[in-house]
Protein backbone atom coordinates (compact mmCIF):
# COMPACT_ATOMS: atom_id res chain seq x y z
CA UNK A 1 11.10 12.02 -10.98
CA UNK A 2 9.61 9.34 -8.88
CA UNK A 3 5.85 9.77 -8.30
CA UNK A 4 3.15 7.90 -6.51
CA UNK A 5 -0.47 9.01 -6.70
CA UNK A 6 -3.26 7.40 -4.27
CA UNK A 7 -6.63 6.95 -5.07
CA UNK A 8 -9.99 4.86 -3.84
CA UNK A 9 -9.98 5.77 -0.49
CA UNK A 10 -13.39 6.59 0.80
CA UNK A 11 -16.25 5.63 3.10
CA UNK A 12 -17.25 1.73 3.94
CA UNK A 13 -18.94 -0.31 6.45
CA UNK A 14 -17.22 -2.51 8.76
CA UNK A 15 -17.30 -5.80 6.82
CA UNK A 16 -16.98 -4.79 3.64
CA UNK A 17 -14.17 -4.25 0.99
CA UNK A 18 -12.63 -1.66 -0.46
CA UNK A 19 -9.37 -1.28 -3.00
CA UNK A 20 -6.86 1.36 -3.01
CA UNK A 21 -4.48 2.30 -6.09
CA UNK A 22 -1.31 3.50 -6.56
CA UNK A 23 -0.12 5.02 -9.63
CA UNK A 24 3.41 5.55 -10.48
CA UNK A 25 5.12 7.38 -12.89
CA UNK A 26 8.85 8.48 -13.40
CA UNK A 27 10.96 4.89 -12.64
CA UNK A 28 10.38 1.35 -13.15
CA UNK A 29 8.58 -0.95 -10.77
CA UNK A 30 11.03 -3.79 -11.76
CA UNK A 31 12.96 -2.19 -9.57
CA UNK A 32 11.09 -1.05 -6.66
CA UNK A 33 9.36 -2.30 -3.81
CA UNK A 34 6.37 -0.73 -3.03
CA UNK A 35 4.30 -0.50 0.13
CA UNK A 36 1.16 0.15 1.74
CA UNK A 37 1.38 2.44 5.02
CA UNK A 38 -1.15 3.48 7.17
CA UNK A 39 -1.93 6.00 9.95
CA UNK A 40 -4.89 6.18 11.94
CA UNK A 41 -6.27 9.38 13.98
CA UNK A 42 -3.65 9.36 17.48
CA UNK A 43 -0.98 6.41 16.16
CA UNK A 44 2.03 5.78 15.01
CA UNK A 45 2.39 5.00 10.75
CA UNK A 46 2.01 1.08 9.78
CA UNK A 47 3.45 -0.53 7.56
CA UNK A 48 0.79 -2.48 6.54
CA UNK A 49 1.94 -4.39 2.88
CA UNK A 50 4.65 -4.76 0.62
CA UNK A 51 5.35 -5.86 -2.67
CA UNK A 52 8.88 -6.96 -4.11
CA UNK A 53 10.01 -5.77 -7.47
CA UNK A 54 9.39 -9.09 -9.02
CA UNK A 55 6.04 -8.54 -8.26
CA UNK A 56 6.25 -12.01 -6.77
CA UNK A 57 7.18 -11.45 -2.96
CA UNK A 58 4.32 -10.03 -0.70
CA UNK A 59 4.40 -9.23 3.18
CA UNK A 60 1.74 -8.14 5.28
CA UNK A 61 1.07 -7.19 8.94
CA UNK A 62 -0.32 -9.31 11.19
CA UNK A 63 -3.61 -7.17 11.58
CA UNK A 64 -4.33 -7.18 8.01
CA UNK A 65 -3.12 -10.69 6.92
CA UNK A 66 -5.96 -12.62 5.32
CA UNK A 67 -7.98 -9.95 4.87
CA UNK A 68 -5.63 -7.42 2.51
CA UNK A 69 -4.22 -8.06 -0.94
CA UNK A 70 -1.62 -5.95 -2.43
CA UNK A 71 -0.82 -6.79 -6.02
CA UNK A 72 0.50 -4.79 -8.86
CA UNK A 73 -0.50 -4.27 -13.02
CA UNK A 74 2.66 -3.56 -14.06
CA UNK A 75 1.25 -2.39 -17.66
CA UNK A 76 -0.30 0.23 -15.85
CA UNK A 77 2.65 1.18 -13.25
CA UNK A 78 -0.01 0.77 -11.16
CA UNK A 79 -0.14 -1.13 -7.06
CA UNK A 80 -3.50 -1.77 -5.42
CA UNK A 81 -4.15 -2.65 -2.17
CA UNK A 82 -7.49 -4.70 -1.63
CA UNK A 83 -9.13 -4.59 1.65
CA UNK A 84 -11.67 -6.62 2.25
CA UNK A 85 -13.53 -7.62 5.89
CA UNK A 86 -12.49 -4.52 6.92
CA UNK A 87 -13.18 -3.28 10.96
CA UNK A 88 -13.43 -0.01 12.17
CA UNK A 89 -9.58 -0.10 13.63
CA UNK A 90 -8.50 0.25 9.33
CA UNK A 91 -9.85 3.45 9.59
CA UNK A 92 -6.58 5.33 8.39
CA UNK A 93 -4.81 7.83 6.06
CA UNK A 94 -3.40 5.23 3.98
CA UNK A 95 -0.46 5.83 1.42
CA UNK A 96 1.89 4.01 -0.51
CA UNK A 97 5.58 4.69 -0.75
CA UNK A 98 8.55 3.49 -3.21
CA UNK A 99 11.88 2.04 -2.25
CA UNK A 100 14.72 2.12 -5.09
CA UNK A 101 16.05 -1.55 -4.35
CA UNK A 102 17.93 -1.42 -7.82
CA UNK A 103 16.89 -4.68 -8.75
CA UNK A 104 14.55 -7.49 -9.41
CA UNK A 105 13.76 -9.54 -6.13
CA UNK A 106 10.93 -10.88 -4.34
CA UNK A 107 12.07 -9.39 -0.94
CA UNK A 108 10.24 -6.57 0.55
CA UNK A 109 10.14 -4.67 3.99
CA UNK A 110 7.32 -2.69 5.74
CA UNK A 111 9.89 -0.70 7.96
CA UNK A 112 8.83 3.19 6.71
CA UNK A 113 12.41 4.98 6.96
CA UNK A 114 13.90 2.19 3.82
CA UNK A 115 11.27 4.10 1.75
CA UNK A 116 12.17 7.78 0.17
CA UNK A 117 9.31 8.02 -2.75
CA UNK A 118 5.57 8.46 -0.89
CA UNK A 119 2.59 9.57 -2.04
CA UNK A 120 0.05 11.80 -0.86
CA UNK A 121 -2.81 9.43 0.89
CA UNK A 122 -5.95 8.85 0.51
CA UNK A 123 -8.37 8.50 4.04
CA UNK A 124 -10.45 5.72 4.49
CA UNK A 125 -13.17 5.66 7.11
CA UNK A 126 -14.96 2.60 8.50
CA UNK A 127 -18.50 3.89 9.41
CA UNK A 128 -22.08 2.01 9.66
């Protein structure tokens, strides 16, 4: 049974940094992409980083590019997303989500509906 558990969210000021995990359990990451989704209070979800199931290929959305990192231990079945120079407008329920590509490549996509396994999220604020 695919599972993904979120964890890490929390409180931080605008500027700083922040990393979120995701644990999985019950399938392989070599063949899975995984990505980062977010939805703030009053908007629509964002896909907001993906990782192919090479753990090579990365993708990220304009609004976080340069300033996120998602990367993956596969020893530990385990994706993070690092955020750091973060603004108020991250503030979000962020949560990651698995896609069963079925094999090893470096492509990924942030477009929600291609992903069936999520997790639960974890909230982040942005406060001073």
């Amino acid at each position: 049974q695919w599972r993904l558990v979120e964890s890490g969210g929390g409180s931080v000021q605008p500027g700083g940094s922040l990393t979120l995990s995701c644990a999985t359990s019950g399938f392989n990451l070599d063949y899975a992409a995984i990505a980062w989704f977010r939805q703030g209070s009053g908007k629509k979800r964002e896909g907001v980083a993906c990782i192919g199931s090479s753990g090579h290929g990365t993708d990220y959305a304009d609004s976080v590019k340069g300033r996120f990192t998602i990367s993956r231990d596969k020893a530990k079945n385990t994706v993070y997303l690092h955020m750091a120079s973060v603004k108020t407008e991250d503030a979000a329920v962020y949560s990651c989500a698995a896609d069963d590509v079925g094999d090893i490549r470096d492509f990924c996509s942030k477009v929600d509906v291609l992903y069936d396994y999520w997790g639960q999220g974890t909230q982040v604020t942005v406060s001073s």
